[in-house]
Protein backbone atom coordinates (compact mmCIF):
# COMPACT_ATOMS: atom_id res chain seq x y z
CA UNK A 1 -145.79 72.70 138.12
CA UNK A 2 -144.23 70.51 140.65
CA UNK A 3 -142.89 68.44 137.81
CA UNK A 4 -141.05 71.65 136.20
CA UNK A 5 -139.72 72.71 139.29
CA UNK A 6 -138.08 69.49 140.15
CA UNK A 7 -136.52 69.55 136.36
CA UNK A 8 -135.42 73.44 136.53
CA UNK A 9 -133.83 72.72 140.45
CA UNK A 10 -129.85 71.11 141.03
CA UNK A 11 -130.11 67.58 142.27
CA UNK A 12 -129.55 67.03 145.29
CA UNK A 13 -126.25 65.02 146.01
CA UNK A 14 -126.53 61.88 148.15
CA UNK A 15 -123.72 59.88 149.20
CA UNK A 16 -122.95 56.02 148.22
CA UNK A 17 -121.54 53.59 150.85
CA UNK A 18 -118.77 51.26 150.48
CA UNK A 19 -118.13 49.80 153.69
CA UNK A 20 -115.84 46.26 153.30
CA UNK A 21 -115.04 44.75 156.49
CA UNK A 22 -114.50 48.77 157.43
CA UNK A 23 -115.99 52.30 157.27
CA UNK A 24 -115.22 53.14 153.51
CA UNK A 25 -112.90 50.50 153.20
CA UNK A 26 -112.71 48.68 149.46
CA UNK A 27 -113.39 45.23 148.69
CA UNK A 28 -109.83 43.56 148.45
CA UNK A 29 -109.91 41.17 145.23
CA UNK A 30 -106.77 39.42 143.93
CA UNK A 31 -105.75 39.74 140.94
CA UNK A 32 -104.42 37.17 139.67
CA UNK A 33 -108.37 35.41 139.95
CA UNK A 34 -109.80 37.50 138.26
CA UNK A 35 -109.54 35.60 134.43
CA UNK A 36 -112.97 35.48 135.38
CA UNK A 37 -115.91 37.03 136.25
CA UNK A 38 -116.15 35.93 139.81
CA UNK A 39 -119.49 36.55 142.64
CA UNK A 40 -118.46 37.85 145.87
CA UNK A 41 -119.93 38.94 149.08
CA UNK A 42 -119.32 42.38 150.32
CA UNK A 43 -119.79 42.07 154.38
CA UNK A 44 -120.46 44.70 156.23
CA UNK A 45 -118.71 46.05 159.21
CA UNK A 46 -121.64 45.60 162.04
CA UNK A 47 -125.43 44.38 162.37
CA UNK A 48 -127.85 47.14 161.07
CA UNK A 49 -129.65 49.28 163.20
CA UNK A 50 -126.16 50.74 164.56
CA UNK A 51 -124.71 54.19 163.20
CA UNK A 52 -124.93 54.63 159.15
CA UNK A 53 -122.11 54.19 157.03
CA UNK A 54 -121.52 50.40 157.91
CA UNK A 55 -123.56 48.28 155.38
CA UNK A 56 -121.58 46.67 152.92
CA UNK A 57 -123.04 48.97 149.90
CA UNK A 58 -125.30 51.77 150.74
CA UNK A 59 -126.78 55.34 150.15
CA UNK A 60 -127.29 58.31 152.08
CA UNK A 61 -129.75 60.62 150.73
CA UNK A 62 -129.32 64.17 150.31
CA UNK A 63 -132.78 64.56 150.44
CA UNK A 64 -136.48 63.06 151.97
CA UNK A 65 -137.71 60.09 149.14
CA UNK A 66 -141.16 58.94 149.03
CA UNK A 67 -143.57 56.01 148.22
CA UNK A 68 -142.86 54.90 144.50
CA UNK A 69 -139.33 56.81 143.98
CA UNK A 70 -136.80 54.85 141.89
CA UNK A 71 -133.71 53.76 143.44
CA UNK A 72 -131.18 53.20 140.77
CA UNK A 73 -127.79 50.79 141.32
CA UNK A 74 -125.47 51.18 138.62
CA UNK A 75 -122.23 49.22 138.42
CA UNK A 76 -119.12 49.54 136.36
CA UNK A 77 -116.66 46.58 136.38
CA UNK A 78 -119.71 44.86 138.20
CA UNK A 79 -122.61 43.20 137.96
CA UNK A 80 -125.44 41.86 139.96
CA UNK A 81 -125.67 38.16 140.57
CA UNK A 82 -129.08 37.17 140.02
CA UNK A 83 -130.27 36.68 143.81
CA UNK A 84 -133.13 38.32 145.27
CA UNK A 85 -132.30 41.89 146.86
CA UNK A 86 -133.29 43.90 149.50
CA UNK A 87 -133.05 47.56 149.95
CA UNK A 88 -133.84 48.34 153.78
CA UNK A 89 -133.94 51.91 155.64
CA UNK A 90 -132.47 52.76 158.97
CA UNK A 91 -133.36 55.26 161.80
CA UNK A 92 -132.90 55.42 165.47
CA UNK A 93 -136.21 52.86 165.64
CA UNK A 94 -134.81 50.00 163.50
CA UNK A 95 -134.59 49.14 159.95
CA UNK A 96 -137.27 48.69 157.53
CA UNK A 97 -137.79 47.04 153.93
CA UNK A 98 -138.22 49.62 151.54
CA UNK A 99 -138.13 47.57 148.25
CA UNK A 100 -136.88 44.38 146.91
CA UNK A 101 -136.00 42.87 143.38
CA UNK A 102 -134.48 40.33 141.76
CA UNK A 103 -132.13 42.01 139.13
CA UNK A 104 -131.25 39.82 136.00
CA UNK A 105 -127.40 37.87 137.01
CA UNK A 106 -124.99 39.57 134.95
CA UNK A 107 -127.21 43.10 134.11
CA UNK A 108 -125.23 46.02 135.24
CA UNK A 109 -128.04 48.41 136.13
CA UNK A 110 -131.43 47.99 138.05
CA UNK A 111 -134.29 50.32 139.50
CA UNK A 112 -135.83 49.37 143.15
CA UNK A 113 -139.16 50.78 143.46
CA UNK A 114 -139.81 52.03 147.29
CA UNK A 115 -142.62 51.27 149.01
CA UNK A 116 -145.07 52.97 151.41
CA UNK A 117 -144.23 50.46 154.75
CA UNK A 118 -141.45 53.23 156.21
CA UNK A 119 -141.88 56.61 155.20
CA UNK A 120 -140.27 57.44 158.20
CA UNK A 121 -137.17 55.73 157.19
CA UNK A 122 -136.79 57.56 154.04
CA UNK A 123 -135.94 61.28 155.64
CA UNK A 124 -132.87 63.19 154.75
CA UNK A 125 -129.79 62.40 156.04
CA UNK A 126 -131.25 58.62 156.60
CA UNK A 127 -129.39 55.03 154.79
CA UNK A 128 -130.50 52.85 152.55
CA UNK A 129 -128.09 49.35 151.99
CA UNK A 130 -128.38 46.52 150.32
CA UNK A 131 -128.90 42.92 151.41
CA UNK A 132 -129.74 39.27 150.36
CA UNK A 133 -130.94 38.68 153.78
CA UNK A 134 -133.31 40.28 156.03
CA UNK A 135 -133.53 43.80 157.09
CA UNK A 136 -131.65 44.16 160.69
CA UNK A 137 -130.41 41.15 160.18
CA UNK A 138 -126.71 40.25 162.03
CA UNK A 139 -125.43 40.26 158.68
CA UNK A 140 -125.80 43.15 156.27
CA UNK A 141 -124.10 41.89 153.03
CA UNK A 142 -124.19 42.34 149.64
CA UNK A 143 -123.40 39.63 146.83
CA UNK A 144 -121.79 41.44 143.46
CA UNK A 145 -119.91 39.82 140.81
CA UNK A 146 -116.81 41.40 139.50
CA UNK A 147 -115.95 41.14 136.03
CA UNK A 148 -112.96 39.93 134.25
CA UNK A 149 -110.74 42.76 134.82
CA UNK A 150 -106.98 44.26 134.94
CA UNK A 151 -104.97 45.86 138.13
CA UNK A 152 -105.62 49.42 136.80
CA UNK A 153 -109.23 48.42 137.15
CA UNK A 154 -111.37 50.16 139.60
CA UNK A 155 -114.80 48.47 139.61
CA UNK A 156 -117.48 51.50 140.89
CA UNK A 157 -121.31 51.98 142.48
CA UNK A 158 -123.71 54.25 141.86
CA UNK A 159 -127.03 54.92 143.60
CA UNK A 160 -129.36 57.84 142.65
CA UNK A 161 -132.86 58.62 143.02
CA UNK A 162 -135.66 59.24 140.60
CA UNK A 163 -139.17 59.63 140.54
CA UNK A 164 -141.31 57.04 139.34
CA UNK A 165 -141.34 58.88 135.72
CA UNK A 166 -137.40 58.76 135.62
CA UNK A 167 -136.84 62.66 136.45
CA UNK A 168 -133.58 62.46 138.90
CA UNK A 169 -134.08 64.46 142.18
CA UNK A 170 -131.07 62.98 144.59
CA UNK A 171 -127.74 61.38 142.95
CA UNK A 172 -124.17 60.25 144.21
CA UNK A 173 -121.01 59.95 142.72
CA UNK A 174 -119.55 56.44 142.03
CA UNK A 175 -117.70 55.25 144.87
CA UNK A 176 -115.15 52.37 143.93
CA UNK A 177 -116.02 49.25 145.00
CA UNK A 178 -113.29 47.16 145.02
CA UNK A 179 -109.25 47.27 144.84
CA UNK A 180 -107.97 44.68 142.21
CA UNK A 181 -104.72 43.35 143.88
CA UNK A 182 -101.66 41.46 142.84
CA UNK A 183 -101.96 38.20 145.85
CA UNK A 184 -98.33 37.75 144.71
CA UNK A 185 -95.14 39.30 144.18
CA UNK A 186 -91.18 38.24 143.51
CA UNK A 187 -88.24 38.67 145.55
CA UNK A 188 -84.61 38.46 144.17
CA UNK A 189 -82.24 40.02 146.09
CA UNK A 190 -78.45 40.83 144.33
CA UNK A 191 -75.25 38.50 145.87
CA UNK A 192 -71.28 39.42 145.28
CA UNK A 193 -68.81 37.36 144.59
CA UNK A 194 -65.03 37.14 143.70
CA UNK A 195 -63.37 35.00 141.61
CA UNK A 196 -60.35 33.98 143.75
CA UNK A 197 -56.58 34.09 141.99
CA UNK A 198 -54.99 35.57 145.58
CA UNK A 199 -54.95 32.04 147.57
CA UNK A 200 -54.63 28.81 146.81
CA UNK A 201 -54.81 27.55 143.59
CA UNK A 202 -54.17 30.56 142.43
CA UNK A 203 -55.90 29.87 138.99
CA UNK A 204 -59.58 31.25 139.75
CA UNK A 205 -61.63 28.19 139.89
CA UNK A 206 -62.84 28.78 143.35
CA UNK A 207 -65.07 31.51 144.56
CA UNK A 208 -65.58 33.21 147.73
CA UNK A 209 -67.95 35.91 148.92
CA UNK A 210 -67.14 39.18 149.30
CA UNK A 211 -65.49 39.99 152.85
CA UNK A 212 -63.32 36.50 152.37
CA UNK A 213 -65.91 33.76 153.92
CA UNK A 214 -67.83 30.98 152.23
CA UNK A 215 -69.71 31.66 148.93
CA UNK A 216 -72.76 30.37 147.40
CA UNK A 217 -70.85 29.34 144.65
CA UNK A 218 -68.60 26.66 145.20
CA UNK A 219 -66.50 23.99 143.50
CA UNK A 220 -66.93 21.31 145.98
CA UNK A 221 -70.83 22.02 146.62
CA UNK A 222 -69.64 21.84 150.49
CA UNK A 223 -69.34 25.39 151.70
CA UNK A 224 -72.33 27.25 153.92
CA UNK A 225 -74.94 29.08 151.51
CA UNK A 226 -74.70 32.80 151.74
CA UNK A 227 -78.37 34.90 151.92
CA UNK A 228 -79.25 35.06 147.89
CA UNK A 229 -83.34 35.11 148.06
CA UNK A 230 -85.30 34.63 145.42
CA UNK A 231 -88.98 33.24 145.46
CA UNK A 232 -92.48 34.48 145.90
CA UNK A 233 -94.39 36.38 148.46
CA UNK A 234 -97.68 35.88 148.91
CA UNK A 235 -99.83 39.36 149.87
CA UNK A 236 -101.47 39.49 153.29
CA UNK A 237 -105.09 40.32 151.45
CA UNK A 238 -108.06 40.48 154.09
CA UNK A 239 -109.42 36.92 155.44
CA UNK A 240 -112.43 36.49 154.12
CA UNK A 241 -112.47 39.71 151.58
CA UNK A 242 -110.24 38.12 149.35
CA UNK A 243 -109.98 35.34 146.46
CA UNK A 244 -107.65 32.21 147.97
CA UNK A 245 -105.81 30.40 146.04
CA UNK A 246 -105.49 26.30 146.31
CA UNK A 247 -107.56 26.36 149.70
CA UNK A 248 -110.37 27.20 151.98
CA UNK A 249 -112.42 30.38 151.32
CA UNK A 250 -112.61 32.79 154.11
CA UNK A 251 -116.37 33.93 155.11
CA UNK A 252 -118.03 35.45 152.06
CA UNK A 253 -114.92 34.95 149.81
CA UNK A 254 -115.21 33.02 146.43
CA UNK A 255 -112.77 29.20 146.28
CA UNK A 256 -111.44 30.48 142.52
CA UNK A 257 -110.19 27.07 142.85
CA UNK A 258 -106.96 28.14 141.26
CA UNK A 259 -103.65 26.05 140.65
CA UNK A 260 -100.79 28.57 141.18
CA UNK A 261 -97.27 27.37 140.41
CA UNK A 262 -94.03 29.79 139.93
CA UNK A 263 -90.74 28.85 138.37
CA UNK A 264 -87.29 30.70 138.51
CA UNK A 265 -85.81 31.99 135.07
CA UNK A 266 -82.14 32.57 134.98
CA UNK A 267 -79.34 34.17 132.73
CA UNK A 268 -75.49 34.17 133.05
CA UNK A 269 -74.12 36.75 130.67
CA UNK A 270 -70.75 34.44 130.56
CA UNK A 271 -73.50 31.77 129.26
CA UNK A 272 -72.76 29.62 132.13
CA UNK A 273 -68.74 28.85 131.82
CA UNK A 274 -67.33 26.67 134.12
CA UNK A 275 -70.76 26.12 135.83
CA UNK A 276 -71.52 22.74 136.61
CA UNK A 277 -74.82 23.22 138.22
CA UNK A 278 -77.22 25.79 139.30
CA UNK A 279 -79.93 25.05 142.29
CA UNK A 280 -82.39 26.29 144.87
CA UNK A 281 -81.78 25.47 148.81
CA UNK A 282 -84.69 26.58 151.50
CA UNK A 283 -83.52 30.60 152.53
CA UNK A 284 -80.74 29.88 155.13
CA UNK A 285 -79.74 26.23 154.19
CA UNK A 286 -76.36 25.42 153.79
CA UNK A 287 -75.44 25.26 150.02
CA UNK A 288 -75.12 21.44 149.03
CA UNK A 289 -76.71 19.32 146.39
CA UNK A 290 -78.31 17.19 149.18
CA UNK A 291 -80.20 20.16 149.99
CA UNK A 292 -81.10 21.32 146.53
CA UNK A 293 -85.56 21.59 146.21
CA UNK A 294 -84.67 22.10 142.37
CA UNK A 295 -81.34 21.68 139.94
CA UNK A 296 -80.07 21.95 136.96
CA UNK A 297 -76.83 19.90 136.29
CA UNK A 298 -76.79 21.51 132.62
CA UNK A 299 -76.82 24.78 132.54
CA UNK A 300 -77.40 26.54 129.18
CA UNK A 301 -79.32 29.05 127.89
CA UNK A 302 -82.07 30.37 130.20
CA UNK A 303 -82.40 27.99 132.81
CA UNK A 304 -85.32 27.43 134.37
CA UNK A 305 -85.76 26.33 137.94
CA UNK A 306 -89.45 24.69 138.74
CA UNK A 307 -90.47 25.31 142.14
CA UNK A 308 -92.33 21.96 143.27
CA UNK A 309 -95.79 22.47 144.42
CA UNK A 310 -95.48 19.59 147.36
CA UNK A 311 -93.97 20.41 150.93
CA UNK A 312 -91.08 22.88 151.12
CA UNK A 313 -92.42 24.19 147.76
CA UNK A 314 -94.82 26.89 146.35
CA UNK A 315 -98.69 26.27 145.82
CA UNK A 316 -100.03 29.80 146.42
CA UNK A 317 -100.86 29.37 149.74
CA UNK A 318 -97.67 30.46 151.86
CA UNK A 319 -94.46 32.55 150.91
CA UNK A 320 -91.79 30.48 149.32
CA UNK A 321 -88.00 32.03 149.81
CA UNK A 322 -84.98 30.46 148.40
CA UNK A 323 -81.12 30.60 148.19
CA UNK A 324 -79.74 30.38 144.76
CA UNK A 325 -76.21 28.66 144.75
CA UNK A 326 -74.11 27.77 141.51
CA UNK A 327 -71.53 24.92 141.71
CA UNK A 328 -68.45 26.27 139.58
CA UNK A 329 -66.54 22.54 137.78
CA UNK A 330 -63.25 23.28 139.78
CA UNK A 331 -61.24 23.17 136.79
CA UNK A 332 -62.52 26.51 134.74
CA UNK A 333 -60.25 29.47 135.08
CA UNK A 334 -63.85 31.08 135.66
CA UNK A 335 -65.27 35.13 134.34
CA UNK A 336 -66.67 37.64 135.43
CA UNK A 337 -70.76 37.71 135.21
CA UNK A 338 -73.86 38.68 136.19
CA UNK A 339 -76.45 36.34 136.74
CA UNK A 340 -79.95 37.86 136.53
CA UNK A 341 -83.05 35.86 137.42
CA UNK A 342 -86.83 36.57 136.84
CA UNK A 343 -89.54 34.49 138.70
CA UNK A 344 -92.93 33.91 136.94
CA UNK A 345 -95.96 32.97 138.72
CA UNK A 346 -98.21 30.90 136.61
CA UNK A 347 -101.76 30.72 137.64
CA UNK A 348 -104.47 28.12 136.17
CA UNK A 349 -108.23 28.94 135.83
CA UNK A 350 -107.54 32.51 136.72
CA UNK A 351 -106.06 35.62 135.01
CA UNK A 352 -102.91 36.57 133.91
CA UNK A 353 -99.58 37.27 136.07
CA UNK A 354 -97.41 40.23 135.00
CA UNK A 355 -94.39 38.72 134.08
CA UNK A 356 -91.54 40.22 136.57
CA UNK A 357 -88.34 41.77 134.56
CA UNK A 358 -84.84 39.72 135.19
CA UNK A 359 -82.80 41.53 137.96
CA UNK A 360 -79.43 41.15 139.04
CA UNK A 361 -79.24 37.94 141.42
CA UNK A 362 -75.49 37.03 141.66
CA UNK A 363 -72.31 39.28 140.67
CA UNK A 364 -69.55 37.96 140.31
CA UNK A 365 -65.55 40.01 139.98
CA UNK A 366 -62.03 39.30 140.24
CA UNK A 367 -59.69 40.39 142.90
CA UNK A 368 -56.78 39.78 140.59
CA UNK A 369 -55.69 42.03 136.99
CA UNK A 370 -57.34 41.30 133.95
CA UNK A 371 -56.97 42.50 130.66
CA UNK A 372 -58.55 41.32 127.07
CA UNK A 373 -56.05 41.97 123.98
CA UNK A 374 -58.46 42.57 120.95
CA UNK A 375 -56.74 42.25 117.36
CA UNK A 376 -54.34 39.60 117.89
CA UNK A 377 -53.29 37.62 115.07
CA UNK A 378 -51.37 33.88 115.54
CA UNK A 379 -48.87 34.94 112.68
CA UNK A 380 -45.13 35.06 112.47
CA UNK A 381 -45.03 38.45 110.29
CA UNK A 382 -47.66 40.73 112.56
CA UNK A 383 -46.24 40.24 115.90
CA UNK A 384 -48.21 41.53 119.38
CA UNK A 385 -45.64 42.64 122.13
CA UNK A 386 -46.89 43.11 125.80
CA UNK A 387 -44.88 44.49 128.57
CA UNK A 388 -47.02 43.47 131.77
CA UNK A 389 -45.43 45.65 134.82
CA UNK A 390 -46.37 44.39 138.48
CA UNK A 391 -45.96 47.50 140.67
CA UNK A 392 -46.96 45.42 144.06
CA UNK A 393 -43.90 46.09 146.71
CA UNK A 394 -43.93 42.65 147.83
CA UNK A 395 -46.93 40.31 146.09
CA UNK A 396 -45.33 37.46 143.06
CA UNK A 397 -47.64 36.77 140.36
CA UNK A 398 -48.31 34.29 138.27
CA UNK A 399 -49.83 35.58 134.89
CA UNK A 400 -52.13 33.11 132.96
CA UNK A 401 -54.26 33.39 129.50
CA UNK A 402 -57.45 32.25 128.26
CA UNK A 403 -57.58 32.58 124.50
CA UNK A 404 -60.81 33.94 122.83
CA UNK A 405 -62.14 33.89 119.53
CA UNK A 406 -63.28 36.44 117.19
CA UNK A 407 -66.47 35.79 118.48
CA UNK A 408 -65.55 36.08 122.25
CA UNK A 409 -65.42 31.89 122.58
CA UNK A 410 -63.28 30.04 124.95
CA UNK A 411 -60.90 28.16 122.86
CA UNK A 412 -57.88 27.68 125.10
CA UNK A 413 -58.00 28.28 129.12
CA UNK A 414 -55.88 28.81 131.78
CA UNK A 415 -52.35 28.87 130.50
CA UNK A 416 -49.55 29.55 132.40
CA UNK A 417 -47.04 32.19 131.28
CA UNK A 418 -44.91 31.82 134.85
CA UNK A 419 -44.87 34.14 137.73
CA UNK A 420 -44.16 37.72 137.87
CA UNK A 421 -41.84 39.02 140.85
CA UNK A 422 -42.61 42.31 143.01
CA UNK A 423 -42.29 45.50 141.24
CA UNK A 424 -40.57 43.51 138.19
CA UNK A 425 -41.94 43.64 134.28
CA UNK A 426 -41.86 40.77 132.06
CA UNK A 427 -41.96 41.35 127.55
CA UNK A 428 -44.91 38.75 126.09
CA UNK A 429 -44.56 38.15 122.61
CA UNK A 430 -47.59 36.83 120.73
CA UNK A 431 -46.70 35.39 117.15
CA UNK A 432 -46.51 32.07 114.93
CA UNK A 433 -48.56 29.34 116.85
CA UNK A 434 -46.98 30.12 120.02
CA UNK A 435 -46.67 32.84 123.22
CA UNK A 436 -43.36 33.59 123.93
CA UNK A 437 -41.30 35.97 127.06
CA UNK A 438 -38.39 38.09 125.60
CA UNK A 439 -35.80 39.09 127.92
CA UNK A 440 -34.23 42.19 128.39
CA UNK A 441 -31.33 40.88 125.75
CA UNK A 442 -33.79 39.82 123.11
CA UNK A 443 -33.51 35.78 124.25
CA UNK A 444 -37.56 34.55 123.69
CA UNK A 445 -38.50 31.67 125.25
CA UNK A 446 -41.65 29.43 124.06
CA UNK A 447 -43.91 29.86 127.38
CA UNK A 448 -47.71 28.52 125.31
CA UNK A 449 -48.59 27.00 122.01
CA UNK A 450 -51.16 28.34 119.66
CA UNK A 451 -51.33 25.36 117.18
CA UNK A 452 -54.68 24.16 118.03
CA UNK A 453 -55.82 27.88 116.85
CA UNK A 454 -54.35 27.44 113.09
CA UNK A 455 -52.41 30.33 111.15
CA UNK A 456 -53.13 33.41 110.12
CA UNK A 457 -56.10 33.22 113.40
CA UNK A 458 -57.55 36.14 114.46
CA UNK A 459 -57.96 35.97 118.45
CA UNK A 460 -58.32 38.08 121.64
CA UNK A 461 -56.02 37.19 124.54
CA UNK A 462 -57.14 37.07 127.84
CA UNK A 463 -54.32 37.98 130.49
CA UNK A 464 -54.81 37.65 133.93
CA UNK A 465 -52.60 38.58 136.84
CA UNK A 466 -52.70 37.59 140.23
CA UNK A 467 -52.06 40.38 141.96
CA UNK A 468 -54.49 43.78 142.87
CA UNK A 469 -55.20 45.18 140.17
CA UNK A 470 -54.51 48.57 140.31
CA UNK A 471 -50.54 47.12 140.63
CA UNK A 472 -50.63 46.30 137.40
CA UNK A 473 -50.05 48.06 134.02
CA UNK A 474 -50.21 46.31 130.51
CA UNK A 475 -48.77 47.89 127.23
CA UNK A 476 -48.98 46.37 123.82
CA UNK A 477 -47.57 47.59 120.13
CA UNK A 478 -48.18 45.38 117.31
CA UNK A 479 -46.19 45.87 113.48
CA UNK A 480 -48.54 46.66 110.96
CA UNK A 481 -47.67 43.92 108.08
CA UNK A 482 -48.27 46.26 105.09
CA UNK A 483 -45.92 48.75 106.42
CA UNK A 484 -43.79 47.16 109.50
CA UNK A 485 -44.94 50.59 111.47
CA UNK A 486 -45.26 49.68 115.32
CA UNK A 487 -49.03 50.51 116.52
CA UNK A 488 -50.52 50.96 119.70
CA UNK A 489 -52.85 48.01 120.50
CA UNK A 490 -56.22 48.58 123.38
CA UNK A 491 -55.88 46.84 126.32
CA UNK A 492 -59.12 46.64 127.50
CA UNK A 493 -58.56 45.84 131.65
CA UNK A 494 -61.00 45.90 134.81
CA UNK A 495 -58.21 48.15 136.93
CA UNK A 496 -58.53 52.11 137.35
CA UNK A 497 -54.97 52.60 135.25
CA UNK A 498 -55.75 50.86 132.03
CA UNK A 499 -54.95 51.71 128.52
CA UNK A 500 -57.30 51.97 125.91
């Protein structure tokens, strides 16, 4: 009858304890260790015998238990770790060993039988906890492994209690047991730029930051480094709750012995033109090559920068910050880009790193007029006329061209189509191998040569302007050569008063 009662009644519900280094605090494991089932030590917050609730894992039952009750541990994302265990009851006396065992390393699930010594410790409302030592011992901790596992992760407890022919009369829910972590993260913080045509040389192969002062990317490699961080942080996880990477474990931590090593992946959508180099300084140091902890001296493609592992580097043990700089060759009439970078964290004999998406990490723009000319075509009998108006009250110009292929290549750079007075316009004439002006009487006048394009070449001009750019204006009509009709052609131009 006592039997059927207990089956027709609601269980009681009991309460598991998860107390890491605080009241209901989480075990703190990092990630990135975790390729691996690993063995840990909970620790508790205080000695036993003090208030309940501060045992690394525990139970609080719902309910007086008696001499041969089951007490059932279930784990998921965990395991036990093959040491001897034992399960000890507090009061207000002191604690007392209720049952031991020795559950297989690696099961997930094991039954402690209780024993008749306390009786008095097993009242409801009283704790049980777990311990490989000795029952009011200094240290009430608990070894668990953690299995192999992802962030989203949450490894869980469960203690319940049955008689000893299974029937459950007090259970808990599953109280997570630990907090899977990423140990490190990427910084990459976004720099400006301007391509300089206003000052001296007047042909854009110089740089400065935005607000006039040095840059970060510099012809001569000389000038001051401006703030540009990339690099890794490394998490402030609890001391001795916590995997540790290429050093000491703290007290009851696992050494995952891990060999952590990052690099820094970058992309220039101008596919590095006019870049002679690309390198990392320490965050703050000026911008020179002497400085450089990494460089590439031919850039191409994604470049990747590897952070050295030896002083001033990263080995997973300390934050490691950088300034990016970029030395421009001095000679390029250089574009406009965005460079985007993406560290990666690579860590050895533990799991896998997310991979962090590329992010903007330099920008750089003109402070002059630019316009591309799409549908060009180096040929005598389809002409391209531009009439390039600078509306500045008092600023000369000097207009220069980059030629571009069909395909958006370089092929000629930097050529000089002669200055452009205050609030004057100048006619362009683009046809048979060369760039001519036209004056206001028809007289042209051969100002470039196209003969290293070839005839008949499709091509995209590139004009540039050195002046603001919302003083400028650009028109161009081209003569169809099927029916000699005059046709608007886009100009496709980085100011606010552009034609298209």
């Amino acid at each position: 009858m006592a039997v059927l009662a207990l089956m027709g009644g609601s269980a009681f519900a009991g309460t598991t304890l998860v107390n890491a280094g605080a009241a209901g605090a989480n075990f703190q494991v990092s990630l990135e260790a975790m390729g691996a089932a690993r063995n840990v030590t909970v620790i508790g917050t205080v000695a036993a015998g003090n208030l309940p609730g501060t045992a690394a894992i525990g139970y609080t039952a719902a309910q007086a238990l008696a001499t041969q009750n089951l007490l059932n541990v279930a784990f998921s994302g965990a395991a036990f770790t093959g040491v001897a265990l034992n399960i000890c009851a507090m009061n207000s006396i002191g604690d007392a060993l209720v049952a031991n065992a020795t559950p297989t390393a690696g099961s997930t699930n094991a039954n402690f039988q209780l024993n008749g010594a306390a009786n008095a410790n097993l009242g409801s409302g009283n704790s049980l906890y777990i311990t490989s030592g000795a029952c009011g011992g200094a240290g009430i901790n608990a070894p668990v492994q953690i299995s192999a596992t992802a962030v989203s992760a949450k490894p869980t407890v469960q203690i319940s209690a049955q008689t000893a022919g299974g029937i459950l009369i007090d259970t808990s829910t599953a109280k997570q047991l630990a907090n899977i972590a990423p140990e490190y993260s990427v910084v990459n913080n976004n720099s400006l730029h301007t391509i300089d045509f206003l000052s001296t040389p007047f042909n854009g192969t110089k740089i400065i930051s935005v607000g006039g002062g040095a840059s970060n990317v510099t012809a001569d490699a000389n000038a001051a480094g401006v703030t540009n961080s990339v690099g890794v942080l490394v998490a402030a996880l609890p001391a001795g709750a916590s995997f540790t990477s290429n050093g000491s474990p703290g007290a009851g931590a696992q050494n995952a012995a891990l060999t952590v090593s990052a690099v820094v992946n970058l992309q220039d959508s101008a596919s590095w033109q006019g870049v002679k180099s690309v390198y990392l300084v320490a965050a703050g140091a000026a911008c020179t090559i002497a400085a450089n902890v990494v460089i590439n001296s031919a850039p191409a493609n994604t470049v990747t920068l590897t952070i050295p592992t030896t002083a001033g580097g990263f080995n997973g043990t300390a934050t490691a910050q950088y300034d990016l700089c970029v030395q421009a060759d001095g000679v390029s009439s250089l574009q406009t880009r965005v460079i985007t970078a993406a560290d990666a964290i690579t860590v050895s004999g533990g799991g896998t790193v997310p991979a962090a998406p590329f992010a903007n990490a330099m920008t750089w723009n003109l402070n002059a007029y630019q316009a591309v000319i799409p549908f060009v075509v180096n040929s005598a009998v389809v002409p391209t006329f531009c009439l390039v108006n600078n509306g500045a009250a008092a600023r000369t110009g000097t207009v220069l061209v980059d030629v571009l292929s069909s395909e958006g290549a370089v092929v000629l750079t930097n050529l000089n189509l002669g200055s452009l007075a205050p609030q004057k316009s100048q006619l362009f004439e683009f046809q048979g191998n060369e760039i001519d002006t036209v004056s206001t009487t028809g007289v042209t006048a051969k100002v470039a040569d196209l003969t290293a394009l070839g005839a008949n070449t499709r091509y995209a001009p590139r004009l540039t302007v050195t002046v603001n750019p919302n003083n400028v204006q650009v028109s161009c009509i081209q003569t169809d050569p099927s029916t000699g009709v005059k046709r608007l052609v886009p100009v496709l131009s980085n100011a606010t008063n552009f034609n298209q």
